[in-house]
N, C-alpha and C. Protein backbone atom coordinates (compact mmCIF):
# COMPACT_ATOMS: atom_id res chain seq x y z
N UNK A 1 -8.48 -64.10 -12.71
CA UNK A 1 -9.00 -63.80 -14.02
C UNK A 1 -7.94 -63.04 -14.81
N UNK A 2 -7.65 -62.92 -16.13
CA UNK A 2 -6.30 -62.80 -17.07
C UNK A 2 -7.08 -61.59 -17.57
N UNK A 3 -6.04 -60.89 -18.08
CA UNK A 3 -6.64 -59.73 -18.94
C UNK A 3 -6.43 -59.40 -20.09
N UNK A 4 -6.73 -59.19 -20.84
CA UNK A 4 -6.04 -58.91 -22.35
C UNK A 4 -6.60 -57.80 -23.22
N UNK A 5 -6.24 -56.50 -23.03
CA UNK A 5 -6.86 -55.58 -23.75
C UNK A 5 -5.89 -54.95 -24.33
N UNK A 6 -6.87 -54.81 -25.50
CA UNK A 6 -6.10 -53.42 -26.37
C UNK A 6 -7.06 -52.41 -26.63
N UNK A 7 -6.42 -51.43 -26.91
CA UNK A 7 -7.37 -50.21 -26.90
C UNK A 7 -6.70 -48.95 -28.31
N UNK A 8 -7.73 -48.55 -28.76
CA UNK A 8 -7.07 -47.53 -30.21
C UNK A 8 -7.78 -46.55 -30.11
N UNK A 9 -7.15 -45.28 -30.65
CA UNK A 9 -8.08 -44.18 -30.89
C UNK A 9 -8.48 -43.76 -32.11
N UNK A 10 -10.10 -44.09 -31.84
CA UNK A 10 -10.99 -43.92 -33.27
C UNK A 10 -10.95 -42.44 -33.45
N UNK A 11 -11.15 -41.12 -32.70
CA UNK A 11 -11.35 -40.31 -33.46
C UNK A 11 -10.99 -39.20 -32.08
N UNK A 12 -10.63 -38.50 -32.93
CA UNK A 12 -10.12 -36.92 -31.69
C UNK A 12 -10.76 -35.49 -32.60
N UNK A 13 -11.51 -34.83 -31.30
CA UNK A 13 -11.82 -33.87 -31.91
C UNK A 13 -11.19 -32.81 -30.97
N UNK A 14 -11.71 -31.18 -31.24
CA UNK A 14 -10.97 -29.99 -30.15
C UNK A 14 -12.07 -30.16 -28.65
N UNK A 15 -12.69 -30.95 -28.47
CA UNK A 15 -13.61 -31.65 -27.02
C UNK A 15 -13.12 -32.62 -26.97
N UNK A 16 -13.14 -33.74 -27.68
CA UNK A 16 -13.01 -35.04 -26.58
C UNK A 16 -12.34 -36.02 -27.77
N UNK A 17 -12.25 -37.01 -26.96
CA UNK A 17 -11.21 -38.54 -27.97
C UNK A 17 -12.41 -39.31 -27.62
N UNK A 18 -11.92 -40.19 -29.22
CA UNK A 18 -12.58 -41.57 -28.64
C UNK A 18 -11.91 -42.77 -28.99
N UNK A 19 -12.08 -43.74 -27.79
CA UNK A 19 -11.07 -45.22 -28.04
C UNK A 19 -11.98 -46.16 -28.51
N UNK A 20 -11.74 -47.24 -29.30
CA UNK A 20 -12.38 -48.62 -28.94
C UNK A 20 -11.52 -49.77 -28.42
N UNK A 21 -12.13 -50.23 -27.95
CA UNK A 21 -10.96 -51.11 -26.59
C UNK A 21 -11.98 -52.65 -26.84
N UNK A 22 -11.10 -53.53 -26.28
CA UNK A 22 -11.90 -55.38 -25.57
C UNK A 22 -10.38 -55.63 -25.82
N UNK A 23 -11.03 -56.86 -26.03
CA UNK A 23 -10.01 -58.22 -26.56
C UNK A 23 -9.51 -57.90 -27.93
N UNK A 24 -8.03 -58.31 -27.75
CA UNK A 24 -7.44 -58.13 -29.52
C UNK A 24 -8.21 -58.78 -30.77
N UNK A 25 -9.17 -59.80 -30.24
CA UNK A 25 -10.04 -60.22 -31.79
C UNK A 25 -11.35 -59.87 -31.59
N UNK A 26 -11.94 -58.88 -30.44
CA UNK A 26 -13.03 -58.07 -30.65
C UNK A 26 -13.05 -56.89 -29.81
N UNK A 27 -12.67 -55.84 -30.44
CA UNK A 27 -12.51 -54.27 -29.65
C UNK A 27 -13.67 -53.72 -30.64
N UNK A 28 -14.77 -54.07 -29.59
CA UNK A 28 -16.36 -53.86 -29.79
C UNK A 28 -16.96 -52.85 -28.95
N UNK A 29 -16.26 -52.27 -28.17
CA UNK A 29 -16.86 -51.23 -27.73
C UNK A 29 -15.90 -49.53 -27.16
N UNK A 30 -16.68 -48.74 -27.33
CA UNK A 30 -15.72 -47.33 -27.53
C UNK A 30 -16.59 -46.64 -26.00
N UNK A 31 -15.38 -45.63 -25.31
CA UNK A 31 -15.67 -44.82 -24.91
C UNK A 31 -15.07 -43.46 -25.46
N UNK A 32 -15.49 -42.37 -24.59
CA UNK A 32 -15.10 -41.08 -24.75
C UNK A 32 -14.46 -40.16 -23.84
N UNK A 33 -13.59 -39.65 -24.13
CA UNK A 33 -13.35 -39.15 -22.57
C UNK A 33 -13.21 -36.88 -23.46
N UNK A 34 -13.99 -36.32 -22.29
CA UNK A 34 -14.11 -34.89 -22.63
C UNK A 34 -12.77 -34.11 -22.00
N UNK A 35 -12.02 -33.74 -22.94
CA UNK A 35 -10.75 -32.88 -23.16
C UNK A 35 -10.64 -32.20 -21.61
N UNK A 36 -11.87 -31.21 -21.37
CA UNK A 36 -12.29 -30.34 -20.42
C UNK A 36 -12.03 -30.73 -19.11
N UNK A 37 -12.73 -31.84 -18.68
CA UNK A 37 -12.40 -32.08 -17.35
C UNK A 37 -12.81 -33.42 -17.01
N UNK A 38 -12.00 -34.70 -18.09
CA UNK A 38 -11.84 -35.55 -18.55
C UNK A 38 -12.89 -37.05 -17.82
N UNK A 39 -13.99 -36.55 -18.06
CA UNK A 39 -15.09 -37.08 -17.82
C UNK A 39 -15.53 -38.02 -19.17
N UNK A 40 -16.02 -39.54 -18.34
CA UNK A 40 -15.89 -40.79 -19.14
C UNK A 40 -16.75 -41.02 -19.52
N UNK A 41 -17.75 -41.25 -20.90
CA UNK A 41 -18.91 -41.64 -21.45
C UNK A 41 -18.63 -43.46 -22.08
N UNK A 42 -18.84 -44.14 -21.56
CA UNK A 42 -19.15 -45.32 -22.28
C UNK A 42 -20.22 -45.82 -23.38
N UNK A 43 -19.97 -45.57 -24.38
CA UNK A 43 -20.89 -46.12 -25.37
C UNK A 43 -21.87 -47.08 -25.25
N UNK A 44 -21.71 -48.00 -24.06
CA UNK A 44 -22.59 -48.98 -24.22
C UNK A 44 -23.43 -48.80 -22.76
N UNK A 45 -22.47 -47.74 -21.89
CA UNK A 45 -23.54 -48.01 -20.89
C UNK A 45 -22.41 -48.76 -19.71
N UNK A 46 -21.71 -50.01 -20.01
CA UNK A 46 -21.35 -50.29 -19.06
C UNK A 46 -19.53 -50.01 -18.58
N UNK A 47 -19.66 -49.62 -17.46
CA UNK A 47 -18.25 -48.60 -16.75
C UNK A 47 -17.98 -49.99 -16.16
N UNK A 48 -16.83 -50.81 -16.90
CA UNK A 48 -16.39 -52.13 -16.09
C UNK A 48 -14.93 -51.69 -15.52
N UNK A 49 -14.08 -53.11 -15.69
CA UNK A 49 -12.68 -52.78 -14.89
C UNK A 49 -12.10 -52.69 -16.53
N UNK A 50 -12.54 -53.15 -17.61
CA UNK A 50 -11.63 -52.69 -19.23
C UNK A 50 -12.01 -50.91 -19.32
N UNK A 51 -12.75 -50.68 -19.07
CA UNK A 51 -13.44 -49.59 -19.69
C UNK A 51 -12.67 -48.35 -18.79
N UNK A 52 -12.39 -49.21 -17.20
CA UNK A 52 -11.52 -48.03 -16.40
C UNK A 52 -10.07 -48.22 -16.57
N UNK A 53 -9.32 -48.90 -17.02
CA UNK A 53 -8.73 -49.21 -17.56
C UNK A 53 -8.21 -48.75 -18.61
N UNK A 54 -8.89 -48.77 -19.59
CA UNK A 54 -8.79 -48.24 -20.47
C UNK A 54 -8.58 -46.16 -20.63
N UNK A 55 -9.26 -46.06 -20.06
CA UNK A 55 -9.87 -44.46 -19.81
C UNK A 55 -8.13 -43.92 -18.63
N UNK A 56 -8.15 -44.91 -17.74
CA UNK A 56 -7.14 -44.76 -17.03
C UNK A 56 -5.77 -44.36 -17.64
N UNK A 57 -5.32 -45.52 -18.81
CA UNK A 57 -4.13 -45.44 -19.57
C UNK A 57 -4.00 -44.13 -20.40
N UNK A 58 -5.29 -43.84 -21.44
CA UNK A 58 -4.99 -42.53 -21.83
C UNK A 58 -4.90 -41.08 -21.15
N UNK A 59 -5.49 -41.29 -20.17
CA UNK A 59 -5.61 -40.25 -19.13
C UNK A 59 -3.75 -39.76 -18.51
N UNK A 60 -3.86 -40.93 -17.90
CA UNK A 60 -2.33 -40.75 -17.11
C UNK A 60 -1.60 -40.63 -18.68
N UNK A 61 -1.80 -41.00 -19.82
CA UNK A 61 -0.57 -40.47 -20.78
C UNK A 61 -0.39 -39.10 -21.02
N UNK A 62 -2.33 -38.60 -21.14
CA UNK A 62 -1.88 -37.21 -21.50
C UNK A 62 -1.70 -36.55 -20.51
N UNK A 63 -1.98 -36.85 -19.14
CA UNK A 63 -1.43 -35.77 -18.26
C UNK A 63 0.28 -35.53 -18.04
N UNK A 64 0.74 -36.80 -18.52
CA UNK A 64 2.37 -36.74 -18.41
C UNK A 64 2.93 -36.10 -19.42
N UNK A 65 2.13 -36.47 -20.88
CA UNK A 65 2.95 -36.06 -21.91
C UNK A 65 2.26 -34.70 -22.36
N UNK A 66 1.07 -34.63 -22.64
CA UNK A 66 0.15 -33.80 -23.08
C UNK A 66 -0.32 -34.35 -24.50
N UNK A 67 0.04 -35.72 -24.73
CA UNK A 67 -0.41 -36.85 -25.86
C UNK A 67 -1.34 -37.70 -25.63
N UNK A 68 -2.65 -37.44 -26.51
CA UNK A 68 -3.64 -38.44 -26.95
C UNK A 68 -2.98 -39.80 -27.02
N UNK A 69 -2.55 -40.94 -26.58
CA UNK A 69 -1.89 -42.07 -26.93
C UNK A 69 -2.60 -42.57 -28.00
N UNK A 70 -2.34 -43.06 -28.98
CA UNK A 70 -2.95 -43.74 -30.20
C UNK A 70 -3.25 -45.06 -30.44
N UNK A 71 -2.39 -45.70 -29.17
CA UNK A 71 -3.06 -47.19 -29.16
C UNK A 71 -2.19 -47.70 -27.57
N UNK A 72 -3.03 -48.88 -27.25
CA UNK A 72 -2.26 -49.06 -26.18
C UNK A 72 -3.30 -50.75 -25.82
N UNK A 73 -2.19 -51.44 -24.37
CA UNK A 73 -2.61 -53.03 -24.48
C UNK A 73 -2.41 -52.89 -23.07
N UNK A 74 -2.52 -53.94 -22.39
CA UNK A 74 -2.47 -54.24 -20.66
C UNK A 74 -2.81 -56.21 -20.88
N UNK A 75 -1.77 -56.56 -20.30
CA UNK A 75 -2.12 -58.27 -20.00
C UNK A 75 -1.59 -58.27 -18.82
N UNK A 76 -2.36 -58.95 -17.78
CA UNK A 76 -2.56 -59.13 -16.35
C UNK A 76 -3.23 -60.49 -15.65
């Protein structure tokens, strides 16, 4: 199975970010991840392999850089 995601960040506050991520012609669904102790809320409910994925990439950025990444893709 192929993968194709992109992922952006809709909104950052002093608690938590939020991305919306899918497919480049529908990034229909957002999670959240909490600043604190970077715990994952999915908007819709479902925690798939995009959604860990997703949560994964910004995670490992800011722990390296200490940067919110602002957009980001994965094809696999």
């Amino acid at each position: 199975m192929a993968i194709n995601l992109l992922f952006r960040l809709k909104s950052e506050t002093a608690q938590e970010v939020t991305y919306r991520f899918g497919q480049p012609d529908k990034m229909d669904r957002e999670l959240t991840i909490n600043k604190a102790d970077y715990s994952v809320t999915v908007a819709d409910g479902i925690t798939d392999r995009l959604a860990v994925i997703t949560a994964g990439k910004a995670m490992t950025r800011h722990r390296t850089d200490g940067v919110w990444v602002k957009s980001g893709s994965l094809q696999a």
